[in-house]
PDB file of N, CA and C in Angstrom:
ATOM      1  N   UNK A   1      28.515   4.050 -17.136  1.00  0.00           N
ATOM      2  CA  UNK A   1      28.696   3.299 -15.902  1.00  0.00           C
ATOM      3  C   UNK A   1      29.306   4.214 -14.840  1.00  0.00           C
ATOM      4  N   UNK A   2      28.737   4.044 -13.525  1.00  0.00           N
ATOM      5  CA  UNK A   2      29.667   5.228 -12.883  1.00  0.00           C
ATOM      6  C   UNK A   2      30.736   4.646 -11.779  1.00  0.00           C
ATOM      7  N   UNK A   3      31.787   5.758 -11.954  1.00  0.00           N
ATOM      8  CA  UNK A   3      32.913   5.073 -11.373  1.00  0.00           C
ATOM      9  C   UNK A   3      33.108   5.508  -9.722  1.00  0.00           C
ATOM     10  N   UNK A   4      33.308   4.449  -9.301  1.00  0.00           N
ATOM     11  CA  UNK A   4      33.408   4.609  -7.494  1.00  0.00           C
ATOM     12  C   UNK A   4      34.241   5.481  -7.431  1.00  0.00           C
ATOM     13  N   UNK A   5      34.825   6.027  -8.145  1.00  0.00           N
ATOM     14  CA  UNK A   5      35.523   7.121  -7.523  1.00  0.00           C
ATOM     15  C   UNK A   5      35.131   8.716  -7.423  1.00  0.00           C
ATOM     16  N   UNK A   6      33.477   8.989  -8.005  1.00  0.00           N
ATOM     17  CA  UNK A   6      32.618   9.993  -7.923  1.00  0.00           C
ATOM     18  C   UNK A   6      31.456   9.678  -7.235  1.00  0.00           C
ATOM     19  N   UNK A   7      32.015   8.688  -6.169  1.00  0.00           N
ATOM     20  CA  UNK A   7      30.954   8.782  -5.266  1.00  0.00           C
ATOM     21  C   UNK A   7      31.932   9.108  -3.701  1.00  0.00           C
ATOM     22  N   UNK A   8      31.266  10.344  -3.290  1.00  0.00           N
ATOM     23  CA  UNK A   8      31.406  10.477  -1.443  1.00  0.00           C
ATOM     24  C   UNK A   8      31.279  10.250  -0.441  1.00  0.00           C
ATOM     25  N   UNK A   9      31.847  10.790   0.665  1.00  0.00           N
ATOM     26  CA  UNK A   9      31.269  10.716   1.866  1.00  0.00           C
ATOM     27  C   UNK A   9      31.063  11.588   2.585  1.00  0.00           C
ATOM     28  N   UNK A  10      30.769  12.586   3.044  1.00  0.00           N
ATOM     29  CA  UNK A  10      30.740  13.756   4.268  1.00  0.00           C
ATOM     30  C   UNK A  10      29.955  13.428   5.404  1.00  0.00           C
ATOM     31  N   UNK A  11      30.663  14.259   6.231  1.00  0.00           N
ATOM     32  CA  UNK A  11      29.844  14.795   7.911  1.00  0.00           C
ATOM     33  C   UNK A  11      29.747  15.779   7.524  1.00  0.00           C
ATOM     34  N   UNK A  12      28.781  16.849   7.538  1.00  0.00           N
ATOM     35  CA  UNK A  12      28.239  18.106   8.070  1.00  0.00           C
ATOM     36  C   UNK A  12      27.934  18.471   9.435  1.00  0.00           C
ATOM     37  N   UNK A  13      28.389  18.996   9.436  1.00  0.00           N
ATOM     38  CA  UNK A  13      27.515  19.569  11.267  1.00  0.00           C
ATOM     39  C   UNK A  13      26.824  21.513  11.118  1.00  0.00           C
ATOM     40  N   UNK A  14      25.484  21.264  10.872  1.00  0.00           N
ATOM     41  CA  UNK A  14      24.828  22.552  10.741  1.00  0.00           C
ATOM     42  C   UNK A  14      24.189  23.112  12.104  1.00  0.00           C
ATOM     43  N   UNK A  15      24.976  24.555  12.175  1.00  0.00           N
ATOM     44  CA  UNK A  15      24.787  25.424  13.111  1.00  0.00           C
ATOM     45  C   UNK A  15      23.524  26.369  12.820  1.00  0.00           C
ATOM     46  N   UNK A  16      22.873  27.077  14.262  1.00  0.00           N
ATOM     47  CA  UNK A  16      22.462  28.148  14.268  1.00  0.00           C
ATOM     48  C   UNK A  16      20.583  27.791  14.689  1.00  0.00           C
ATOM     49  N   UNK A  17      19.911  28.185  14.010  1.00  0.00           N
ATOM     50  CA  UNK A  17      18.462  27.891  14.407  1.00  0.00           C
ATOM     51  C   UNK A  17      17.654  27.198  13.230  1.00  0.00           C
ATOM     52  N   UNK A  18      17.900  25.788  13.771  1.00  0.00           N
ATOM     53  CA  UNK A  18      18.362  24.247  12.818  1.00  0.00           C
ATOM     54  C   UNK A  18      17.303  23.049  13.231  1.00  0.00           C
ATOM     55  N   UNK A  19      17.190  23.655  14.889  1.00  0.00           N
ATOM     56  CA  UNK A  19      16.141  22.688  15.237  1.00  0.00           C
ATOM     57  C   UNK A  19      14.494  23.117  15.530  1.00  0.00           C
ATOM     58  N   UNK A  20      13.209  22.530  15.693  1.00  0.00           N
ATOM     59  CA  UNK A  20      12.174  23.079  15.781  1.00  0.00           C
ATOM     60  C   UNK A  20      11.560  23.232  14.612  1.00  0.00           C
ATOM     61  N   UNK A  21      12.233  23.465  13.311  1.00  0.00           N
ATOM     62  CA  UNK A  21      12.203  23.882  12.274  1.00  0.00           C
ATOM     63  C   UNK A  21      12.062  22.551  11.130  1.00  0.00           C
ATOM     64  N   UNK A  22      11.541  21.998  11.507  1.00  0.00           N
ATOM     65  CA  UNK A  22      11.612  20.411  10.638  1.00  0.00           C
ATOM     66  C   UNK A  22      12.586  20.298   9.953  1.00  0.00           C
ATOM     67  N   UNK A  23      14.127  20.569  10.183  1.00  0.00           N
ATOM     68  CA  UNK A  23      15.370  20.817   9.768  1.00  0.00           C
ATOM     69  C   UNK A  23      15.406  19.367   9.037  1.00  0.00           C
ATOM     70  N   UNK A  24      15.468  18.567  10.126  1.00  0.00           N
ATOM     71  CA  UNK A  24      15.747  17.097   9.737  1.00  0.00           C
ATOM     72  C   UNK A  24      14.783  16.327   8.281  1.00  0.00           C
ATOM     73  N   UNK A  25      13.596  16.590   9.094  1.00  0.00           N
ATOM     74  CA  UNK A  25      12.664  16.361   8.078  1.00  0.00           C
ATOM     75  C   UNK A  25      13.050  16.714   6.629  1.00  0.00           C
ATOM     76  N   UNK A  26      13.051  17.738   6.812  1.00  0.00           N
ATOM     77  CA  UNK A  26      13.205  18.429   4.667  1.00  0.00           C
ATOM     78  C   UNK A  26      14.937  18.047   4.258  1.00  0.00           C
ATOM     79  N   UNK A  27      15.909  17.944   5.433  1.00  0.00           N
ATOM     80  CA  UNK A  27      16.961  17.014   4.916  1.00  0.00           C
ATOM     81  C   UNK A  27      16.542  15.905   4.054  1.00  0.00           C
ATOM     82  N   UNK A  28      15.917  15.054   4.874  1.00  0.00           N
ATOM     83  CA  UNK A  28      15.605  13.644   4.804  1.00  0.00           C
ATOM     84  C   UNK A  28      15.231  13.573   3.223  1.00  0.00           C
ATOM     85  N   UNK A  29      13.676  14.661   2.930  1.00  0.00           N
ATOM     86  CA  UNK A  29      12.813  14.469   1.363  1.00  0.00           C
ATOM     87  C   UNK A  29      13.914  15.183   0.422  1.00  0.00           C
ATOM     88  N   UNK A  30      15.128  15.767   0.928  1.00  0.00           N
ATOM     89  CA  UNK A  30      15.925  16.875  -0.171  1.00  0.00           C
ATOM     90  C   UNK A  30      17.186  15.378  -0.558  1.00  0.00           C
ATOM     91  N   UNK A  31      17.627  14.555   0.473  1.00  0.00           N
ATOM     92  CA  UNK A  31      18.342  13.515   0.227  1.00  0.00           C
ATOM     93  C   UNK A  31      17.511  12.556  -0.720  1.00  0.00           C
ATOM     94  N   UNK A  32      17.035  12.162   0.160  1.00  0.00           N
ATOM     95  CA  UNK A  32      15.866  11.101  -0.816  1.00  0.00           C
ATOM     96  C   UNK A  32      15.909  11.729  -2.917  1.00  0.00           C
ATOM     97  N   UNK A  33      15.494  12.770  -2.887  1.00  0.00           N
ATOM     98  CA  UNK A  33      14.954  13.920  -3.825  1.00  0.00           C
ATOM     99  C   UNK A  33      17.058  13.410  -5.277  1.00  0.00           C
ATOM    100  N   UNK A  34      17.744  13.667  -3.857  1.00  0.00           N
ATOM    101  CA  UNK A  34      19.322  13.446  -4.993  1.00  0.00           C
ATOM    102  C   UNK A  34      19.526  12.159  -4.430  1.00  0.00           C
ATOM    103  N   UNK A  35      19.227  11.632  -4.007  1.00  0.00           N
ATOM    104  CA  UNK A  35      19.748   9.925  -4.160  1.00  0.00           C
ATOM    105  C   UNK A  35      21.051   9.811  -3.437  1.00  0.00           C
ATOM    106  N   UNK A  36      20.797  10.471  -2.257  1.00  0.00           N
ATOM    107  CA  UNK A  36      21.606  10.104  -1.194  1.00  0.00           C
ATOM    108  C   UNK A  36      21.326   9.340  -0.350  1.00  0.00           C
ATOM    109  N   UNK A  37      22.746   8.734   0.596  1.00  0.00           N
ATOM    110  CA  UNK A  37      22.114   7.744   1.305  1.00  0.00           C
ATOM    111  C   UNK A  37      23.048   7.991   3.109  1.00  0.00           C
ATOM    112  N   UNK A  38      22.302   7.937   3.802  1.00  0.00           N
ATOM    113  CA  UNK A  38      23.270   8.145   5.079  1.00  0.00           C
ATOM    114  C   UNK A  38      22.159   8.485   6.503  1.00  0.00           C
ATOM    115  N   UNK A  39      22.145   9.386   6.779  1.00  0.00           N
ATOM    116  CA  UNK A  39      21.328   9.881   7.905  1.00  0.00           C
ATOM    117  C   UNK A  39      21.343  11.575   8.521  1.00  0.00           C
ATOM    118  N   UNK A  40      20.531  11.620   9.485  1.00  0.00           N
ATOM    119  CA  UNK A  40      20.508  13.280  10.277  1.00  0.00           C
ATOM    120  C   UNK A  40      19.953  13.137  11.474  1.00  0.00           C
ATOM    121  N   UNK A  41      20.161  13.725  12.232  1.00  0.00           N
ATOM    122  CA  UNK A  41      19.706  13.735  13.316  1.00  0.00           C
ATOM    123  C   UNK A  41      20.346  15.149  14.367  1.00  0.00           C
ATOM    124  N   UNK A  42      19.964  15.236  15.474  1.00  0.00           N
ATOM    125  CA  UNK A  42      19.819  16.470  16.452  1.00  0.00           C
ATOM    126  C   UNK A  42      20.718  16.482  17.144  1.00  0.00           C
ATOM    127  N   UNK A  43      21.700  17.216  17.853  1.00  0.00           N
ATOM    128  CA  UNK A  43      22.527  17.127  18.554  1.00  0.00           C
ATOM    129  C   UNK A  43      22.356  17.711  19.606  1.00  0.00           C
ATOM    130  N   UNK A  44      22.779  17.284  20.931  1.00  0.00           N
ATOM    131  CA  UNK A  44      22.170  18.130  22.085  1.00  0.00           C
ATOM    132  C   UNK A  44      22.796  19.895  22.194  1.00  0.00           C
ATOM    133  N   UNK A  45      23.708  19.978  21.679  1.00  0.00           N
ATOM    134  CA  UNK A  45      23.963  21.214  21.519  1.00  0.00           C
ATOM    135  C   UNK A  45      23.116  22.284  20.982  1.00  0.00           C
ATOM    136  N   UNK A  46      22.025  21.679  20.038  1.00  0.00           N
ATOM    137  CA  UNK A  46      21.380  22.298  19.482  1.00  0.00           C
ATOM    138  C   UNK A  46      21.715  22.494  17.781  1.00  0.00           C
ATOM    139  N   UNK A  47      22.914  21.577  17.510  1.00  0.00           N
ATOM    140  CA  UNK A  47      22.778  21.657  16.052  1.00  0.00           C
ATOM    141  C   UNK A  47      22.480  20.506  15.285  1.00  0.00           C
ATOM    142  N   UNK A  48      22.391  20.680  14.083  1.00  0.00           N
ATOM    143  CA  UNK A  48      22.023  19.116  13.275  1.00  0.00           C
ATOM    144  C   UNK A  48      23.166  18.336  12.424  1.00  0.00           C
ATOM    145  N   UNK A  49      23.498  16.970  12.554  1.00  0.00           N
ATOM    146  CA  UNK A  49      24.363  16.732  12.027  1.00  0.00           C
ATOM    147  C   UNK A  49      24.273  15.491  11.058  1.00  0.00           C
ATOM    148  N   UNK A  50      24.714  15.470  10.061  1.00  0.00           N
ATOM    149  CA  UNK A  50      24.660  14.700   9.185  1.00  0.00           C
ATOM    150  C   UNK A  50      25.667  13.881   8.344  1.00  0.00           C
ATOM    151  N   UNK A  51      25.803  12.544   7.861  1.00  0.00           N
ATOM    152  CA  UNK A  51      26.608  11.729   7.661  1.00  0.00           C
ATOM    153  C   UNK A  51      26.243  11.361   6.272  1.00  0.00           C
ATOM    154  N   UNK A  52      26.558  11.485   5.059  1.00  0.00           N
ATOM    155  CA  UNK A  52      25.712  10.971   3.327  1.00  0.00           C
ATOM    156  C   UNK A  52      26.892  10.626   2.749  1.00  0.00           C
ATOM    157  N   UNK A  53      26.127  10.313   1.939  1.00  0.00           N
ATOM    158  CA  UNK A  53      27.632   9.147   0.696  1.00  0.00           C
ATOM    159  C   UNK A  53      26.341   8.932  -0.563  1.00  0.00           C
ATOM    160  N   UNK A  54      27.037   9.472  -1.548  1.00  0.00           N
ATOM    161  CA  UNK A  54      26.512   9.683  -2.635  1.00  0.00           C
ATOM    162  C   UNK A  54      27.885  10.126  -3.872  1.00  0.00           C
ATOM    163  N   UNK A  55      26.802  10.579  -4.833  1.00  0.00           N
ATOM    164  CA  UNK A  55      27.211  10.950  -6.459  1.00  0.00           C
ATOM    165  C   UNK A  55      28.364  12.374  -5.655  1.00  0.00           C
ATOM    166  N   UNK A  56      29.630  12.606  -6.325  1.00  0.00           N
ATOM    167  CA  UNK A  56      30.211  14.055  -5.536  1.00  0.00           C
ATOM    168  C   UNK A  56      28.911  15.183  -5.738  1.00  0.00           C
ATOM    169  N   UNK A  57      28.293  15.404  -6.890  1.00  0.00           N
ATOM    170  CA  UNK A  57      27.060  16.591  -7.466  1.00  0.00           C
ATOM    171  C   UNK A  57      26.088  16.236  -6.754  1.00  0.00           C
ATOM    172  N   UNK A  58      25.729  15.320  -6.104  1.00  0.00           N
ATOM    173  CA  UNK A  58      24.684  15.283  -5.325  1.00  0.00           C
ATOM    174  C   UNK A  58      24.841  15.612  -4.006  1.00  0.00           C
ATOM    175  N   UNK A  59      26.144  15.308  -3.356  1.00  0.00           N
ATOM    176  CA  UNK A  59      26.409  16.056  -2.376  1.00  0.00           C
ATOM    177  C   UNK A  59      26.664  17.134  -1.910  1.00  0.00           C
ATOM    178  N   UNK A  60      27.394  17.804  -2.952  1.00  0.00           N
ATOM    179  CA  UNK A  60      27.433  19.446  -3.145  1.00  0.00           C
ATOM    180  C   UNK A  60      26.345  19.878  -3.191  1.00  0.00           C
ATOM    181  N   UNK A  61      25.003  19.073  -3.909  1.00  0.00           N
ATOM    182  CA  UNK A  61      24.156  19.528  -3.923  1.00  0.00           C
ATOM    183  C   UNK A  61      23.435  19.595  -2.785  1.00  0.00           C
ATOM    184  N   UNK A  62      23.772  18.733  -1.449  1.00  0.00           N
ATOM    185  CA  UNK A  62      23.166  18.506  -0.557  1.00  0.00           C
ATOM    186  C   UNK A  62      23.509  19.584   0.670  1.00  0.00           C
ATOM    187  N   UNK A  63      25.149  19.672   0.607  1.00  0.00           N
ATOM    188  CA  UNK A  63      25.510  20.434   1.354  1.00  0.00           C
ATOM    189  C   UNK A  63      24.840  21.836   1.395  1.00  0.00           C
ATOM    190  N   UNK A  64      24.850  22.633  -0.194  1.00  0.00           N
ATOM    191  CA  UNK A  64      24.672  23.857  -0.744  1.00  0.00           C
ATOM    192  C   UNK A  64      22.844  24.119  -0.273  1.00  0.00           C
ATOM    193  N   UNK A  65      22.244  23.079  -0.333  1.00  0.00           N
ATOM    194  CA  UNK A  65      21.332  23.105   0.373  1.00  0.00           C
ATOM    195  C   UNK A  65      20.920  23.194   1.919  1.00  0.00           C
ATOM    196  N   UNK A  66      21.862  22.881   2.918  1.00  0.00           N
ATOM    197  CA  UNK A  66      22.126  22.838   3.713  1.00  0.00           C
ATOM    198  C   UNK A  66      22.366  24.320   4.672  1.00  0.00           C
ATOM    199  N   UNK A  67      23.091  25.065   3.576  1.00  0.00           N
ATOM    200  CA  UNK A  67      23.621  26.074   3.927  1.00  0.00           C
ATOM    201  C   UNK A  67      22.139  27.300   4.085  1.00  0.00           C
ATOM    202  N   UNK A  68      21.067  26.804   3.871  1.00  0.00           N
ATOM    203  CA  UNK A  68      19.763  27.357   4.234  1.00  0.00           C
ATOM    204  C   UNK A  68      18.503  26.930   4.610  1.00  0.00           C
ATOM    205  N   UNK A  69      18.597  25.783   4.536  1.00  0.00           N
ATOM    206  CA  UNK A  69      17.613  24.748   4.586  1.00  0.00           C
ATOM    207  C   UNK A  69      16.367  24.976   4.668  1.00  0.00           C
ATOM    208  N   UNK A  70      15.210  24.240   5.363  1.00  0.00           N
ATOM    209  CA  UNK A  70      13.955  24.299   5.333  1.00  0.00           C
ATOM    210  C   UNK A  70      13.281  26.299   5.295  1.00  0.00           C
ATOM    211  N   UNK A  71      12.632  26.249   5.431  1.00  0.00           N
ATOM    212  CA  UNK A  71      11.758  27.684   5.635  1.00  0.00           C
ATOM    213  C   UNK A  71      11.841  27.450   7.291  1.00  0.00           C
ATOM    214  N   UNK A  72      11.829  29.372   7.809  1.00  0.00           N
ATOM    215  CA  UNK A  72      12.046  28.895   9.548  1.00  0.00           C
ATOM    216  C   UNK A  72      13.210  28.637  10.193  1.00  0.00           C
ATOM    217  N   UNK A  73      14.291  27.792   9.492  1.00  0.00           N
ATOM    218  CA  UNK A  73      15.603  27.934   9.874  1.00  0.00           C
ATOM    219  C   UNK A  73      16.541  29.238   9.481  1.00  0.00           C
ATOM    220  N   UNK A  74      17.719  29.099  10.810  1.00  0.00           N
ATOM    221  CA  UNK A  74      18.430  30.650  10.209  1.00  0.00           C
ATOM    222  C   UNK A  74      19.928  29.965  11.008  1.00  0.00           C
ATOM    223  N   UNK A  75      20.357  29.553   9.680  1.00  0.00           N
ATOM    224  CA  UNK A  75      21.881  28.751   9.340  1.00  0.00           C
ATOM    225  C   UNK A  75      22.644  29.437   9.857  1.00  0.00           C
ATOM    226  N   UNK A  76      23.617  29.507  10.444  1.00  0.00           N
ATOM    227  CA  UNK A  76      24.717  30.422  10.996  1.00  0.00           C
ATOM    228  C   UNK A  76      26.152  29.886  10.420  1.00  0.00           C
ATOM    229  N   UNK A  77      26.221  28.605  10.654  1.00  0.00           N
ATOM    230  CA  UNK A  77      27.795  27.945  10.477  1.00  0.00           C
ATOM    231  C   UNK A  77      27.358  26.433   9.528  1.00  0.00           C
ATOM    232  N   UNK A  78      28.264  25.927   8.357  1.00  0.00           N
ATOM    233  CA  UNK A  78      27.948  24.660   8.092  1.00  0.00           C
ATOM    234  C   UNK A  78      29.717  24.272   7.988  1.00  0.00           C
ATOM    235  N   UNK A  79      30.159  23.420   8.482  1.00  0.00           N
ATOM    236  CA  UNK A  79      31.123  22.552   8.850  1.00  0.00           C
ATOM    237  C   UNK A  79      30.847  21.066   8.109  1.00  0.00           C
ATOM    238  N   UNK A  80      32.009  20.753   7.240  1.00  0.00           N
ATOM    239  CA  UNK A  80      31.803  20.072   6.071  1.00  0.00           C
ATOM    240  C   UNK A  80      33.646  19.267   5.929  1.00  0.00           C
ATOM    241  N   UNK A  81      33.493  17.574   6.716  1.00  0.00           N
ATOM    242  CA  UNK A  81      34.079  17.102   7.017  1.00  0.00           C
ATOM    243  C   UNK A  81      34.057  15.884   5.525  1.00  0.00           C
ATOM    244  N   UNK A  82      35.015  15.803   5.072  1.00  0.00           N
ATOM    245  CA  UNK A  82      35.305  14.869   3.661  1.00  0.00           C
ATOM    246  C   UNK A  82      36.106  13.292   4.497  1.00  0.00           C
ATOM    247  N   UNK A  83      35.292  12.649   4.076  1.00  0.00           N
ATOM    248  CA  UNK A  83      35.617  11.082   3.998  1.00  0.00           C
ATOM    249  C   UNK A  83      35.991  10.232   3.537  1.00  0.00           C
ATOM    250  N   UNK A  84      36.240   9.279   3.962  1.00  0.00           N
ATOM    251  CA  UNK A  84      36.344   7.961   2.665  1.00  0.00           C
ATOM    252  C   UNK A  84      35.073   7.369   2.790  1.00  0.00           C
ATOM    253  N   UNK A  85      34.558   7.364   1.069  1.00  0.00           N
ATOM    254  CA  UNK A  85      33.328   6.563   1.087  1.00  0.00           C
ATOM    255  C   UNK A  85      33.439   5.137   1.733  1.00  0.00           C
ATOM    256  N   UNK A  86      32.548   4.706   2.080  1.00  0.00           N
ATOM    257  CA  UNK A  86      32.121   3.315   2.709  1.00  0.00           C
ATOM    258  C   UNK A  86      31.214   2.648   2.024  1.00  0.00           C
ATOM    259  N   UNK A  87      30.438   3.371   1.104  1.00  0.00           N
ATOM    260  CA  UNK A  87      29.084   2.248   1.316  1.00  0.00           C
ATOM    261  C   UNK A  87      28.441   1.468   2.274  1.00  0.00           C
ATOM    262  N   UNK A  88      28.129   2.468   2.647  1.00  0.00           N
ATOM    263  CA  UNK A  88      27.392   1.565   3.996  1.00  0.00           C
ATOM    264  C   UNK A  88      25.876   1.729   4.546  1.00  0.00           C
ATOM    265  N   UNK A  89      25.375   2.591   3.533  1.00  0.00           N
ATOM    266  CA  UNK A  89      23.847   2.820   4.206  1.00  0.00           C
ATOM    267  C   UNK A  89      23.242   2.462   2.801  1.00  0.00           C
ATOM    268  N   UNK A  90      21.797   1.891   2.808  1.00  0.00           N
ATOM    269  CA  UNK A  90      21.159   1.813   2.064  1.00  0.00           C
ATOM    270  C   UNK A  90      19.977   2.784   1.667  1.00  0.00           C
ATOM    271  N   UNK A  91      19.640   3.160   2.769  1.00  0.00           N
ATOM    272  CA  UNK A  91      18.711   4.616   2.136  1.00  0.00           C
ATOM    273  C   UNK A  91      19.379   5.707   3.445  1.00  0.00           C
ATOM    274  N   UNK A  92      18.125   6.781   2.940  1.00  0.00           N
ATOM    275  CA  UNK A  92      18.878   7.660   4.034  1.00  0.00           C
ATOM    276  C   UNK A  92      17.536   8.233   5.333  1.00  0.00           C
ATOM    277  N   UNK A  93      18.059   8.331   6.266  1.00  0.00           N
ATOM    278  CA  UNK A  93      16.931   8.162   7.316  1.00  0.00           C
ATOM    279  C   UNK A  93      17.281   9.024   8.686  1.00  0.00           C
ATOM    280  N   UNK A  94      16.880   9.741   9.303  1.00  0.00           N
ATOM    281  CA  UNK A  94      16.420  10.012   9.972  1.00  0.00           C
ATOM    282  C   UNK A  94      16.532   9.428  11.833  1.00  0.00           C
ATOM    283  N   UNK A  95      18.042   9.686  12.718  1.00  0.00           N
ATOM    284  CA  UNK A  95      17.946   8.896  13.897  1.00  0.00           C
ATOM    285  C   UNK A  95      18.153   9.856  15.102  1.00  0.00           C
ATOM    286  N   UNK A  96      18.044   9.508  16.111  1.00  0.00           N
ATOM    287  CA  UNK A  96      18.384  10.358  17.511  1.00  0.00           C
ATOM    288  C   UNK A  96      19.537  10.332  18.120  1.00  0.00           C
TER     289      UNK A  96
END
């Protein structure tokens, strides 16, 4: 049975050349892929930022992925903000 207390929350905010690059997109199928749940989207600055709540190993796993992401992107900075889980999203998706 798993215990709410190995499940997370993070913000990420990923720097560098993040957008153009279907950044968001291959977030989205790599979340989906570990059974995360939250969102991503673009920031006018030019970086991508993201909000998930999941398993802690799935998020590490998400982050660690993060730190290179799609093909085409070239990661510079990942900024990795710890939360209190919420439960609050049901899948994970994709907003502006």
């Amino acid at each position: 049975m798993e215990n709410a207390g190995d499940r997370v929350r993070v913000h990420v905010k990923i720097e560098g050349r993040v957008q153009g690059v279907f950044f968001r997109a291959a977030t989205h199928d790599q979340a989906n892929r570990l059974g995360v749940k939250g969102w991503v989207r673009n920031c006018p600055d030019g970086a991508v930022e993201l909000v998930a709540e999941g398993k802690k190993k799935s998020i590490d796993d998400l982050i660690a992925w993060c730190r290179h992401g799609p093909p085409g992107a070239h990661v510079r900075d990942v900024q990795v903000q710890w939360q209190e889980f919420k439960d609050e999203f049901s899948a994970f998706r994709i907003t502006r």
